[in-house]
C-alpha atoms as a PDB file:
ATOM      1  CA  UNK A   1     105.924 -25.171 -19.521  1.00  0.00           C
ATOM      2  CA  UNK A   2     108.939 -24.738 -20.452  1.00  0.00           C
ATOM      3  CA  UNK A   3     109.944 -22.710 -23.709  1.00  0.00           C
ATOM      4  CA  UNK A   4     113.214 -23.336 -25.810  1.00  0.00           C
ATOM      5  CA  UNK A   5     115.454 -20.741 -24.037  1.00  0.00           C
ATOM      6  CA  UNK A   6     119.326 -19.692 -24.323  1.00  0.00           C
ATOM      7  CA  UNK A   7     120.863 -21.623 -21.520  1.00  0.00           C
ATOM      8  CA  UNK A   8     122.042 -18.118 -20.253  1.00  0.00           C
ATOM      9  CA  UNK A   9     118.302 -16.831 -19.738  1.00  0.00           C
ATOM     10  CA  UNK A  10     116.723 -20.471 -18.381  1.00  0.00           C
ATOM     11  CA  UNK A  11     115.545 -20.102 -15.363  1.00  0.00           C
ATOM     12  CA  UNK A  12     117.447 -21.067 -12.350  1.00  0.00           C
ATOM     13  CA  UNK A  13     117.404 -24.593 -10.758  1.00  0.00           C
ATOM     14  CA  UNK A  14     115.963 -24.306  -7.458  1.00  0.00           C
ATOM     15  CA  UNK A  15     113.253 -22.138  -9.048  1.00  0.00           C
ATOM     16  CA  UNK A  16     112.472 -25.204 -11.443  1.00  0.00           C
ATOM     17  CA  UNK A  17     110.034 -28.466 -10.604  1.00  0.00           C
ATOM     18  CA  UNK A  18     111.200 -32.025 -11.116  1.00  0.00           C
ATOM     19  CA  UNK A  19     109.011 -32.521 -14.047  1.00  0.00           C
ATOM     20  CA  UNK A  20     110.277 -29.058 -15.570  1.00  0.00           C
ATOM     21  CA  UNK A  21     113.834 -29.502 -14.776  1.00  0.00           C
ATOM     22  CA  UNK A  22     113.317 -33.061 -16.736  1.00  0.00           C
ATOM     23  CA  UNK A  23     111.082 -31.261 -19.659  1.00  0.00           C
ATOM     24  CA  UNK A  24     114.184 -29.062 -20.333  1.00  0.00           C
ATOM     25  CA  UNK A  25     116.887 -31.705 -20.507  1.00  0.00           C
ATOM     26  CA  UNK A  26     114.813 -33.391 -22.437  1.00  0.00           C
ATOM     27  CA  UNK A  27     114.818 -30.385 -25.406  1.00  0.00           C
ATOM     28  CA  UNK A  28     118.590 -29.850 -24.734  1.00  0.00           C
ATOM     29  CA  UNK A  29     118.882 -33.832 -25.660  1.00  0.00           C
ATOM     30  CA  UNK A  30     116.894 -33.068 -28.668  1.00  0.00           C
ATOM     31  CA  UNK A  31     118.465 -30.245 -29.944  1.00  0.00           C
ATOM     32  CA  UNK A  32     121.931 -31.738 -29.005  1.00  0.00           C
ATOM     33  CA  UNK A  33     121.075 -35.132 -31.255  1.00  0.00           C
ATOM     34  CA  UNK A  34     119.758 -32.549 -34.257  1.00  0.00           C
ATOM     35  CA  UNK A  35     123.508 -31.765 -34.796  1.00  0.00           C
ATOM     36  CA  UNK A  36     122.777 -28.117 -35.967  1.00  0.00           C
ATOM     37  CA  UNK A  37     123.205 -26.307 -33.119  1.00  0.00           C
ATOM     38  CA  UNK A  38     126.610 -24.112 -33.783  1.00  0.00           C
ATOM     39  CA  UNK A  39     129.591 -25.667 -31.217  1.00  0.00           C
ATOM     40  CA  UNK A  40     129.831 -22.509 -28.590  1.00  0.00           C
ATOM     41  CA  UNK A  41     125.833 -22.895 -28.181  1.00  0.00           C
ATOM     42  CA  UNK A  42     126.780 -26.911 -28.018  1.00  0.00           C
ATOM     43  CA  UNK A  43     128.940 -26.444 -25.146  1.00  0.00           C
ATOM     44  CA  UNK A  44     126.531 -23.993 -23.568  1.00  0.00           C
ATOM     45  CA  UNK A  45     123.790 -26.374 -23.926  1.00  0.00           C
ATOM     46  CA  UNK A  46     125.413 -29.267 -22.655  1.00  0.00           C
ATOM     47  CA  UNK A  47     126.463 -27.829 -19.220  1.00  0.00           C
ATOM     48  CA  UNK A  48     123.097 -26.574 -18.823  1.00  0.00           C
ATOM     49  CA  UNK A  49     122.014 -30.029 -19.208  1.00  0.00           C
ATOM     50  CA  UNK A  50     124.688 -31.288 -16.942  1.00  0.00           C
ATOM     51  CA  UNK A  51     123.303 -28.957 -14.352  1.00  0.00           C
ATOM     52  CA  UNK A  52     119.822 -30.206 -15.140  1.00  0.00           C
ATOM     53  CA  UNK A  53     120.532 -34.043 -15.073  1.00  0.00           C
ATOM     54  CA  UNK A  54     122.276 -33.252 -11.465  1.00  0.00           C
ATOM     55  CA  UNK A  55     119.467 -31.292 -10.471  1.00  0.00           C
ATOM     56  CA  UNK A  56     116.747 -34.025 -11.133  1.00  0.00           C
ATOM     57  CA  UNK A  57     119.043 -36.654  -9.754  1.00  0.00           C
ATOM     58  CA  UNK A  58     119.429 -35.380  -6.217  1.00  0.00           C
ATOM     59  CA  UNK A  59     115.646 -34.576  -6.471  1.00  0.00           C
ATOM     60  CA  UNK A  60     114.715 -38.647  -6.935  1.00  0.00           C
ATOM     61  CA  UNK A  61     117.468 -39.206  -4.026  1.00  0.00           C
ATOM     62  CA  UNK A  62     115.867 -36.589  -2.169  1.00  0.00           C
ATOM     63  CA  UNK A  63     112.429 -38.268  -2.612  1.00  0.00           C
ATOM     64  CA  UNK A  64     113.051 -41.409  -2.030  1.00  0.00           C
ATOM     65  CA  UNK A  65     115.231 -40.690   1.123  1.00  0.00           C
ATOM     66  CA  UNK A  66     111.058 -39.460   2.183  1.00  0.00           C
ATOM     67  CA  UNK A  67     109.708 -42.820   1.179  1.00  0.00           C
ATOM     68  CA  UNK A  68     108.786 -45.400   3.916  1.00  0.00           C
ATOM     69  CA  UNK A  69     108.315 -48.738   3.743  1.00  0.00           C
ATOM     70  CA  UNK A  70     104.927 -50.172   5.682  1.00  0.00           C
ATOM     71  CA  UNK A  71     105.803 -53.166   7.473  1.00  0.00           C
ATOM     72  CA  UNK A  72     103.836 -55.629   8.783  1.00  0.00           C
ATOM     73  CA  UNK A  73     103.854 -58.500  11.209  1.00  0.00           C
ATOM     74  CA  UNK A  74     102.986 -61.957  11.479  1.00  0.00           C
ATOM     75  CA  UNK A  75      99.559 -61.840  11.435  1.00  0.00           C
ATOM     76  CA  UNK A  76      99.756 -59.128   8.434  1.00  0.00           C
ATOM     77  CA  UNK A  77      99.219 -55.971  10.800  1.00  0.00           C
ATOM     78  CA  UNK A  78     100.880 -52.979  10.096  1.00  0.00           C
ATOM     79  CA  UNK A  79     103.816 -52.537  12.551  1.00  0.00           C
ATOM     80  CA  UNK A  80     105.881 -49.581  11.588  1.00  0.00           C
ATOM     81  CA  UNK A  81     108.156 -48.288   8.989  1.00  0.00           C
ATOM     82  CA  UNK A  82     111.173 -48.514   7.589  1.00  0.00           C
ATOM     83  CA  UNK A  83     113.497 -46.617   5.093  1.00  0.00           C
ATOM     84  CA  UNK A  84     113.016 -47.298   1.683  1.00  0.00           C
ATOM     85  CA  UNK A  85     115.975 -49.639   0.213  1.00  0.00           C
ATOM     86  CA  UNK A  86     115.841 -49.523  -3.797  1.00  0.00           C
ATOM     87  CA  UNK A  87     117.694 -53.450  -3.383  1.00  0.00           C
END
C-alpha cells in the first residue's frame, strides 16, 4: 500500500501497479480538495498527480489494446477474434 509520501520521495511510475498508481492519485485528490496543503506542496502535488492520471491512463489503453473480442458464427460457434472496440 501506498503511504502518504512527499511527491519528491514517491516511488517511480513504472515501478508502481495500476491499482497503486490509482490509490495514490486518489490521496493527492484528497489532500488537494482539503485546501490546507501550503501552495509550493500544491503545485508539487498536482504534477505528481498529473503524472499519475497519465500513467493509469495509458495502462487501461494498454490493456484494452490486449482485449479480444470472441466471435461467433451463425450457428453460435466460436470463430475467431477480434480487437476490442470500446463503441
Amino acid at each position: 500500500m501506498i503511504e502518504q509520501q512527499n511527491p519528491s520521495t514517491a516511488p517511480a511510475l513504472d515501478s508502481l501497479s495500476f491499482e497503486d498508481a490509482l490509490r495514490e492519485l486518489e490521496m493527492i485528490v484528497q489532500k488537494l480538495e482539503r485546501g490546507d496543503v501550503p501552495l509550493d506542496d500544491s503545485i508539487a502535488l498536482y504534477t505528481r498527480g498529473e503524472q499519475l492520471r497519465a500513467q493509469c491512463q495509458k495502462r487501461l489503453a494498454d490493456a484494452e489494446a490486449r482485449i479480444e473480442k470472441l466471435t461467433v458464427d451463425a450457428s453460435g460457434a466460436p470463430s475467431g477474434v477480434q480487437p476490442f472496440r470500446a463503441d
